[in-house]
C-alpha atoms as a PDB file:
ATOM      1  CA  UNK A   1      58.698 176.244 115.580  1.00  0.00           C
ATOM      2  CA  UNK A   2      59.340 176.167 119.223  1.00  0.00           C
ATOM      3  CA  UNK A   3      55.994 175.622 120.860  1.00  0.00           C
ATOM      4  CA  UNK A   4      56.892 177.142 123.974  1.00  0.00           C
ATOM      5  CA  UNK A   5      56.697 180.514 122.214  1.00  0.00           C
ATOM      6  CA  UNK A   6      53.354 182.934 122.583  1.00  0.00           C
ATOM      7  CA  UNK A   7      50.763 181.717 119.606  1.00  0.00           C
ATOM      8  CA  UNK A   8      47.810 183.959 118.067  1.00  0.00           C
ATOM      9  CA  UNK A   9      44.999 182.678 116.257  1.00  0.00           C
ATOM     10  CA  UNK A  10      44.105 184.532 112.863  1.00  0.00           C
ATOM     11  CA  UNK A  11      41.424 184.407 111.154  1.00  0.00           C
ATOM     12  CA  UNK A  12      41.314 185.240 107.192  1.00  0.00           C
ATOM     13  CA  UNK A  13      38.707 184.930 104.413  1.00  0.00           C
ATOM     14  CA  UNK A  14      38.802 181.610 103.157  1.00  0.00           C
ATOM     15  CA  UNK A  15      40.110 183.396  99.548  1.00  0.00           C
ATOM     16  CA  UNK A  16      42.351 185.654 100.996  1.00  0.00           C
ATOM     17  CA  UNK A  17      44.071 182.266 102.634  1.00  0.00           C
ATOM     18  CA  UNK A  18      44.075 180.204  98.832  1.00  0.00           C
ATOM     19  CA  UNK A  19      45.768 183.048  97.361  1.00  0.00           C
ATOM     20  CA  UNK A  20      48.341 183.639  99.737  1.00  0.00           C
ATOM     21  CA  UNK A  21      49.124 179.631 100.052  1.00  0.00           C
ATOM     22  CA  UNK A  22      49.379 179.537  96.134  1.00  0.00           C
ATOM     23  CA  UNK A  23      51.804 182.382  96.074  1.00  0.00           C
ATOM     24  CA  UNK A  24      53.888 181.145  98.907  1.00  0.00           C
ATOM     25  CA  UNK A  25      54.032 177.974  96.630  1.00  0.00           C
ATOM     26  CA  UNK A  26      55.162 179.607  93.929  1.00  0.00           C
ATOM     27  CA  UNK A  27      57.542 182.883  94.874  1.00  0.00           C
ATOM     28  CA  UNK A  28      61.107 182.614  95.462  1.00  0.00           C
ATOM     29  CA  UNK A  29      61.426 183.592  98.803  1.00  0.00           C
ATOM     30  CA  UNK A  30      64.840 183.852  97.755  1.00  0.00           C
ATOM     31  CA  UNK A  31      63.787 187.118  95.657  1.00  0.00           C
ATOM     32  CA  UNK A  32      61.294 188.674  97.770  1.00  0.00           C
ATOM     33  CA  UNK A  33      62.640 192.181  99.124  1.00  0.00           C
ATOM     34  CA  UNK A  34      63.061 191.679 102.784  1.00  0.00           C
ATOM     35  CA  UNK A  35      64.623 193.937 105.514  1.00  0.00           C
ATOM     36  CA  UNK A  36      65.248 191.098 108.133  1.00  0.00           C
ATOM     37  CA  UNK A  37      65.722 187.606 108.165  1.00  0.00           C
ATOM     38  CA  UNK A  38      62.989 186.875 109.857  1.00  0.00           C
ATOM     39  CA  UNK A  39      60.478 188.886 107.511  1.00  0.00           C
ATOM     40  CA  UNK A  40      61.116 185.415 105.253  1.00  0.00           C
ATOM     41  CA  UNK A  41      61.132 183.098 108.326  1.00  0.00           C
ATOM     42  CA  UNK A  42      57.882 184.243 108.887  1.00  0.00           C
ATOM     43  CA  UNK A  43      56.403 183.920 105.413  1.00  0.00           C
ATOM     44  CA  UNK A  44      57.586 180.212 105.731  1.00  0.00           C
ATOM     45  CA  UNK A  45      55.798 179.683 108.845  1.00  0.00           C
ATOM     46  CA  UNK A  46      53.300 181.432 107.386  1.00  0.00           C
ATOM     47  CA  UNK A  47      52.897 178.248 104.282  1.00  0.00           C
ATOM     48  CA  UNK A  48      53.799 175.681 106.564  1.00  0.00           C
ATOM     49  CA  UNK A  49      50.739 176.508 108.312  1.00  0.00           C
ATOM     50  CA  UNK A  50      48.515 176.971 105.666  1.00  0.00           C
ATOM     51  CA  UNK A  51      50.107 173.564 104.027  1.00  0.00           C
ATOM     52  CA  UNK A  52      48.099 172.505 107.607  1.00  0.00           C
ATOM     53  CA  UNK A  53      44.664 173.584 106.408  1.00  0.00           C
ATOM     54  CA  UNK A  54      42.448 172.218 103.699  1.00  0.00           C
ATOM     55  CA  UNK A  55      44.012 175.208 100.928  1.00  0.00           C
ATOM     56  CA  UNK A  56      46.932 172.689  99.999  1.00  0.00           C
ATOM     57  CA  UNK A  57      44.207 170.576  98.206  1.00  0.00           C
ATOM     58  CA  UNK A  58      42.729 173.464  96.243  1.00  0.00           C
ATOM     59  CA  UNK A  59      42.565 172.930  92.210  1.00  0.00           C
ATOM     60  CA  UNK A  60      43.456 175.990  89.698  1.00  0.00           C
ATOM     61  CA  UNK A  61      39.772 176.979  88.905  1.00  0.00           C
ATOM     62  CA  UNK A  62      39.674 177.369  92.793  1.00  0.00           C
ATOM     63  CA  UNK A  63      42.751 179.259  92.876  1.00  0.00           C
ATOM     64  CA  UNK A  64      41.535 181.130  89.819  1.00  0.00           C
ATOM     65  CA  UNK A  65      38.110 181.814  91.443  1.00  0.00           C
ATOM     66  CA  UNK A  66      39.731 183.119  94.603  1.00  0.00           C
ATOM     67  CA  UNK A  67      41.887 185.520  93.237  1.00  0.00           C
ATOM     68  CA  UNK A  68      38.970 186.504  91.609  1.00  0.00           C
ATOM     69  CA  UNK A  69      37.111 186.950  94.708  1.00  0.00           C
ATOM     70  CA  UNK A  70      39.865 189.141  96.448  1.00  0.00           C
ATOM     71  CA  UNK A  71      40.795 190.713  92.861  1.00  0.00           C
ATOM     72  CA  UNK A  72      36.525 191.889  93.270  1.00  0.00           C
ATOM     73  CA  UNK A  73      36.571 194.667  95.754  1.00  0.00           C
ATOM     74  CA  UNK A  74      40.258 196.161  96.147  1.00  0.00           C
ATOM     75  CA  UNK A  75      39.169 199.358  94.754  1.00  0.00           C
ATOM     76  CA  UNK A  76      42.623 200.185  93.095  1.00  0.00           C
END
């Protein structure tokens, strides 16, 4: 990533970020419907910097318990 480019700082519920880390670990990018090349550019940012944060090290009753978590209150 070019660090001369403008940066935001995000901040997302600790299960929202497991989930999303597993699934970027696991989807084929290659078979996600995107519009633009840079829809999956940014979905591989998005991993490599949650591979940054302590999520990487998660186990699968964490990842189970977070999906839980977020699975809780969607209301659909």
């Amino acid at each position: 990533m070019d660090s001369s480019l403008p940066r935001i700082h995000l901040e997302l519920w600790a299960a929202d970020a497991v989930v999303l880390f597993d699934w970027l670990m696991t989807v084929d990018l290659d078979a996600v419907p995107i519009e633009h090349p840079a829809e999956k550019q940014a979905l591989a940012d998005l991993l490599t910097s949650l591979e940054a944060t302590d999520v990487r090290d998660v186990t699968q009753d964490e990842i189970d318990a977070a999906r839980g978590e977020v699975a809780r209150d969607m209301g659909w």
